[in-house]
PDB file of N, CA and C in Angstrom:
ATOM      1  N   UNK A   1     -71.963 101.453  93.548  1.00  0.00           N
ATOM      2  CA  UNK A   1     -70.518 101.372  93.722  1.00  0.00           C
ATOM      3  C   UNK A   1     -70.163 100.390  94.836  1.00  0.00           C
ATOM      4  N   UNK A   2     -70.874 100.785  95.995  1.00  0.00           N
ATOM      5  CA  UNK A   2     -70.263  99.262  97.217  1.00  0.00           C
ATOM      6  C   UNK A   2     -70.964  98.334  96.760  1.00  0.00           C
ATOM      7  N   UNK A   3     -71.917  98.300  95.888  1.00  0.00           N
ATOM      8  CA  UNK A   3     -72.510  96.715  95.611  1.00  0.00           C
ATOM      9  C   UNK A   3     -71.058  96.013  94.586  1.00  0.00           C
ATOM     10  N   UNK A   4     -70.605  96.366  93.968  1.00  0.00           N
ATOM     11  CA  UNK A   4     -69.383  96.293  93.245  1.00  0.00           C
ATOM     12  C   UNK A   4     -68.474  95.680  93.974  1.00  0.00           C
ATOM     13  N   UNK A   5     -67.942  96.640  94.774  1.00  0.00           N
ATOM     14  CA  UNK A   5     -66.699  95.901  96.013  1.00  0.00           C
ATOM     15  C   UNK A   5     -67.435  94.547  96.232  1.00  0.00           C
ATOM     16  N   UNK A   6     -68.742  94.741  97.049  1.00  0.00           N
ATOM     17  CA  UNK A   6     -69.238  93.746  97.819  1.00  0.00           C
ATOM     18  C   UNK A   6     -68.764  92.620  96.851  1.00  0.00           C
ATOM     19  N   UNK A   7     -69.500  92.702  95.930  1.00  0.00           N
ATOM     20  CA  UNK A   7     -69.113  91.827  94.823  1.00  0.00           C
ATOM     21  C   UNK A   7     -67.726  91.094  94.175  1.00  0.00           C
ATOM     22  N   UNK A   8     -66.663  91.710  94.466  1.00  0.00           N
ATOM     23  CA  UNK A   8     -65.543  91.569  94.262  1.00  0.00           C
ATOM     24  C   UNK A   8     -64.846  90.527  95.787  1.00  0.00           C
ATOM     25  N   UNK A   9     -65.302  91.428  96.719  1.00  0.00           N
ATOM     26  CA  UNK A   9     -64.844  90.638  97.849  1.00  0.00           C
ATOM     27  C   UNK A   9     -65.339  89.664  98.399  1.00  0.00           C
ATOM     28  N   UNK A  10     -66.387  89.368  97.494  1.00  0.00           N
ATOM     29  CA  UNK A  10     -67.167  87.517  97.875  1.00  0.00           C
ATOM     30  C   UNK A  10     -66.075  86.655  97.371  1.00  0.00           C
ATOM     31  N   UNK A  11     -65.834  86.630  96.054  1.00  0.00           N
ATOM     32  CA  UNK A  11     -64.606  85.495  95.465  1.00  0.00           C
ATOM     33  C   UNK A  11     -63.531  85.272  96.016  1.00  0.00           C
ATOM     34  N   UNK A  12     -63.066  86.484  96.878  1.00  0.00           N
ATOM     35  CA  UNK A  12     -61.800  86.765  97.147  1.00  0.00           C
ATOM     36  C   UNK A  12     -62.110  86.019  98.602  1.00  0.00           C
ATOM     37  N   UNK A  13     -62.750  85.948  99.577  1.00  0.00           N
ATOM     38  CA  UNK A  13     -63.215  84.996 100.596  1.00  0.00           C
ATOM     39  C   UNK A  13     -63.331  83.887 100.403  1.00  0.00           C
ATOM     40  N   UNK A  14     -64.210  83.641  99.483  1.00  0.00           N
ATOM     41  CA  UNK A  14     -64.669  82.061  98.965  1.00  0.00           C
ATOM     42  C   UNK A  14     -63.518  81.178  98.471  1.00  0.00           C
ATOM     43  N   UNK A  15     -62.657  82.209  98.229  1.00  0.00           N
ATOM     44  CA  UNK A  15     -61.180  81.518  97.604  1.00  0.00           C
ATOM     45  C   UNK A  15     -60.249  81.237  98.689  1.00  0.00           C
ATOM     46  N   UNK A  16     -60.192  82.272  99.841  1.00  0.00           N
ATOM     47  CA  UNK A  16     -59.207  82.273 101.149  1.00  0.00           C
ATOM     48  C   UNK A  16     -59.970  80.969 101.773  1.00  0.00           C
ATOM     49  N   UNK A  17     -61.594  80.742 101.668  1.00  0.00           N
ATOM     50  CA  UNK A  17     -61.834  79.530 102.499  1.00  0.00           C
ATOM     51  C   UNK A  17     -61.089  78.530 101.548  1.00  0.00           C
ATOM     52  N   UNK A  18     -61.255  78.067 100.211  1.00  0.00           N
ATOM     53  CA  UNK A  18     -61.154  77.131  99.495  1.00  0.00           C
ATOM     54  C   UNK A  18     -59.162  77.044  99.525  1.00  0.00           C
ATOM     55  N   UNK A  19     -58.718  77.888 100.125  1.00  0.00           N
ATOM     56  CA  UNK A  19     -57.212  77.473 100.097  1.00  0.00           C
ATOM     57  C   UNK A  19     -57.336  76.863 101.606  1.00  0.00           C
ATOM     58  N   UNK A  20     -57.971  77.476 102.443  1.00  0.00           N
ATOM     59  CA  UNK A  20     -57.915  76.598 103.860  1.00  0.00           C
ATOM     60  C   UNK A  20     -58.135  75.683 103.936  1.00  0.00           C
ATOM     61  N   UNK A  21     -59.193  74.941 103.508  1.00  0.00           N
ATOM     62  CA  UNK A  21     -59.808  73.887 103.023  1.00  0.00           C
ATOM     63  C   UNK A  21     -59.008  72.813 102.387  1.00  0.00           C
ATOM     64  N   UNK A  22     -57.769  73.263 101.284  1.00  0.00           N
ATOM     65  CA  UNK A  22     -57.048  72.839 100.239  1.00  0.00           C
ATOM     66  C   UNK A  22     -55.819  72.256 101.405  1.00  0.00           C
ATOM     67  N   UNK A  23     -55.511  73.225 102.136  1.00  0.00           N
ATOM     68  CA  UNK A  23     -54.207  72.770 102.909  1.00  0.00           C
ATOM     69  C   UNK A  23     -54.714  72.289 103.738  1.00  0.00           C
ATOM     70  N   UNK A  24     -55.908  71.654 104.406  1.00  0.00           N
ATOM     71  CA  UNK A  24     -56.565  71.005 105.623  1.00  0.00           C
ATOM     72  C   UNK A  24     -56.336  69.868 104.816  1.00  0.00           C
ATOM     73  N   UNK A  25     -56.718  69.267 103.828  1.00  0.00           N
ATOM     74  CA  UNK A  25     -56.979  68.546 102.726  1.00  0.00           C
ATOM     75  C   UNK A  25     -55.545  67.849 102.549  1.00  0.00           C
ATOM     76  N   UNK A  26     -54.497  68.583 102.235  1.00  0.00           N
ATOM     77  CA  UNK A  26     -53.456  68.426 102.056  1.00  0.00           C
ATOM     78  C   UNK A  26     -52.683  68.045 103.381  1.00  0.00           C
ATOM     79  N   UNK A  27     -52.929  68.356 104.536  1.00  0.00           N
ATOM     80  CA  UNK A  27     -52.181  68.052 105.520  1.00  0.00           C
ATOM     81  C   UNK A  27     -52.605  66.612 106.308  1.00  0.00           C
ATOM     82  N   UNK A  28     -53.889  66.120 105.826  1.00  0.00           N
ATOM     83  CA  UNK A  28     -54.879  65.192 106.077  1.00  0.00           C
ATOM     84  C   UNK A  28     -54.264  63.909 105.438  1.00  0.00           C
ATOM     85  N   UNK A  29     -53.944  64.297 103.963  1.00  0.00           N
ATOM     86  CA  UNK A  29     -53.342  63.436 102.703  1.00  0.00           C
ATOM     87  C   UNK A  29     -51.736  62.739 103.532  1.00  0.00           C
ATOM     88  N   UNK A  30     -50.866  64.306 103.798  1.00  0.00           N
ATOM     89  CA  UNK A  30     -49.353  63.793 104.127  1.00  0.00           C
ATOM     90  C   UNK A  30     -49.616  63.267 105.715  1.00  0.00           C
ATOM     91  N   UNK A  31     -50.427  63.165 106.369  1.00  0.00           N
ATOM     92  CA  UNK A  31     -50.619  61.917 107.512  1.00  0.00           C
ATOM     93  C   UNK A  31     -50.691  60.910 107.127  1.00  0.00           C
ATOM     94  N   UNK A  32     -51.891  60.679 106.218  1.00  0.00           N
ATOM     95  CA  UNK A  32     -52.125  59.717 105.443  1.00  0.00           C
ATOM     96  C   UNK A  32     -50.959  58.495 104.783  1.00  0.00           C
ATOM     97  N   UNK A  33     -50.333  59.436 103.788  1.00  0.00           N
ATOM     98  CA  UNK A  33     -49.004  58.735 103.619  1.00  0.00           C
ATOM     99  C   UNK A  33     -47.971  58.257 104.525  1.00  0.00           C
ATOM    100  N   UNK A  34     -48.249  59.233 105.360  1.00  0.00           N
ATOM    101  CA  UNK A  34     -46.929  59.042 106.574  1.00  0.00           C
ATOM    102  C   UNK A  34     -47.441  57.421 106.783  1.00  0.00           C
ATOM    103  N   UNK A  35     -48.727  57.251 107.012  1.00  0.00           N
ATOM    104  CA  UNK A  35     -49.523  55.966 107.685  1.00  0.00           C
ATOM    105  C   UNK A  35     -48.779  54.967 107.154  1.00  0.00           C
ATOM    106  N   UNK A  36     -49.383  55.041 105.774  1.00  0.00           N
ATOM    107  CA  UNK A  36     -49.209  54.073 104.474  1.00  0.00           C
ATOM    108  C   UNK A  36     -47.618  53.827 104.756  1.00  0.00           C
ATOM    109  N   UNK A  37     -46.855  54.616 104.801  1.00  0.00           N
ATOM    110  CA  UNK A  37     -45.213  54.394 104.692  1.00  0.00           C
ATOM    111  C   UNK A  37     -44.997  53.390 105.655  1.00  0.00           C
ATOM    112  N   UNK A  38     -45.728  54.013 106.881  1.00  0.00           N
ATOM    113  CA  UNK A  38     -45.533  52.915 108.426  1.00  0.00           C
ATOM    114  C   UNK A  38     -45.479  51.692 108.129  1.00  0.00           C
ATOM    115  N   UNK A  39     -47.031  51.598 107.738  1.00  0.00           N
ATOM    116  CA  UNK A  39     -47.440  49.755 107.545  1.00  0.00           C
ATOM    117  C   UNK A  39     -47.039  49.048 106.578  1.00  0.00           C
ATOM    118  N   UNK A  40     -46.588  49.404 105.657  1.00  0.00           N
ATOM    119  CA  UNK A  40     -46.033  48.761 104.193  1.00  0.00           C
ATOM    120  C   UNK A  40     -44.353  48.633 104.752  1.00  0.00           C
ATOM    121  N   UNK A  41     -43.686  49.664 105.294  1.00  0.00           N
ATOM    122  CA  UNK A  41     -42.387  49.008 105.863  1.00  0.00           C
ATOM    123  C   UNK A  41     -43.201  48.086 107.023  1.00  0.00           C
ATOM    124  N   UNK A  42     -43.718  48.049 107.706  1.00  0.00           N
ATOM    125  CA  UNK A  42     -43.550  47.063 108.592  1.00  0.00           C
ATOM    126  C   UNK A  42     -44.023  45.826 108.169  1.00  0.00           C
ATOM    127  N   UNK A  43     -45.063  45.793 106.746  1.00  0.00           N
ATOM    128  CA  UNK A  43     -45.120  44.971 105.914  1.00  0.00           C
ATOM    129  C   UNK A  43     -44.237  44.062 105.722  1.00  0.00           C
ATOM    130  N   UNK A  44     -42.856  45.050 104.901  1.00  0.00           N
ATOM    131  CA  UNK A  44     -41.939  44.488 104.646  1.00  0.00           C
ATOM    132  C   UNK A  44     -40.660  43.833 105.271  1.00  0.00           C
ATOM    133  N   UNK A  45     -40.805  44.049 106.594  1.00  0.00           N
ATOM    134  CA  UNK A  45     -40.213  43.550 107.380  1.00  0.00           C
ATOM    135  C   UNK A  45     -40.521  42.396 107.756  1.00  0.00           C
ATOM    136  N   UNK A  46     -41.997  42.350 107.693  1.00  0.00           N
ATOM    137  CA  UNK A  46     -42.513  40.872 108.563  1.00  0.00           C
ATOM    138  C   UNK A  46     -42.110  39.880 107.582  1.00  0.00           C
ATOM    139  N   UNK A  47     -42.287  40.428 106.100  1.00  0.00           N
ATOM    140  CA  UNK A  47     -41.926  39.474 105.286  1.00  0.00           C
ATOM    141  C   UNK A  47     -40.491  38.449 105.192  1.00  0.00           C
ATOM    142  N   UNK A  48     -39.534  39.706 105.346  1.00  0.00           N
ATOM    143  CA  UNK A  48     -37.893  39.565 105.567  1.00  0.00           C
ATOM    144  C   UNK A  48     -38.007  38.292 106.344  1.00  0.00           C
ATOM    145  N   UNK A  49     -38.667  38.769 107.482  1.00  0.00           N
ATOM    146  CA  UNK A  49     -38.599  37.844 109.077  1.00  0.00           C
ATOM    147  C   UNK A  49     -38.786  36.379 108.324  1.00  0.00           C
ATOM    148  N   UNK A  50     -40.294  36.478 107.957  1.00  0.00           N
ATOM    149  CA  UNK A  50     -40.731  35.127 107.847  1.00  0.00           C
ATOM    150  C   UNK A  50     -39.818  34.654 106.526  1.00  0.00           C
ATOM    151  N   UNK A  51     -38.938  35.013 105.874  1.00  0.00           N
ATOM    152  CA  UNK A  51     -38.400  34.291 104.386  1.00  0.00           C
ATOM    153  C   UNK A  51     -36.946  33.651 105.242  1.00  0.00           C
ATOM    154  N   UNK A  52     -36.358  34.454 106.399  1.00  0.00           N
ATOM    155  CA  UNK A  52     -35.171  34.347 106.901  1.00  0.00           C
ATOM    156  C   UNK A  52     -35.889  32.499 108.040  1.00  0.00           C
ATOM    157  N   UNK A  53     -37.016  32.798 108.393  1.00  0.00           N
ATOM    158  CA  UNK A  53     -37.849  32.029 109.349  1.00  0.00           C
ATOM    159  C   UNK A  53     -37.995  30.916 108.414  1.00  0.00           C
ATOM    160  N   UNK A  54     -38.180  30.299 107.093  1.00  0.00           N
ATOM    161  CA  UNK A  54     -38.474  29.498 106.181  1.00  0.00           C
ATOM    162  C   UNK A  54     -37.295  28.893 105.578  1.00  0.00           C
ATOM    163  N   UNK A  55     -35.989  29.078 105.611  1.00  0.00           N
ATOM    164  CA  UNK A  55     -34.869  28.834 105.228  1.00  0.00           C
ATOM    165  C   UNK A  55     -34.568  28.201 106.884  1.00  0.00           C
TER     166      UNK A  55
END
């Protein structure tokens, strides 16, 4: 009978790590983007600069 539980409450762990894991993952990703957003506007700015700089 507790080999049962035992049994039941391995997945149920292995799953609480694998959501921690998931939102570490996920919070890693929306830095990430935040990054990407940074440098691609400032991308696009330099561009502005230099087209306004060429005229």
């Amino acid at each position: 009978m507790n080999e049962a539980k035992s049994k039941k409450a391995a997945p149920k762990a292995q799953e609480k790590d694998d959501n921690m894991k998931n939102t570490e993952i996920e919070k890693a990703l929306a830095k990430n983007d935040e990054e990407w957003l940074k440098r691609m506007l400032l991308l696009v700015l330099i561009m502005i600069i230099a087209l306004l700089g060429i005229d």
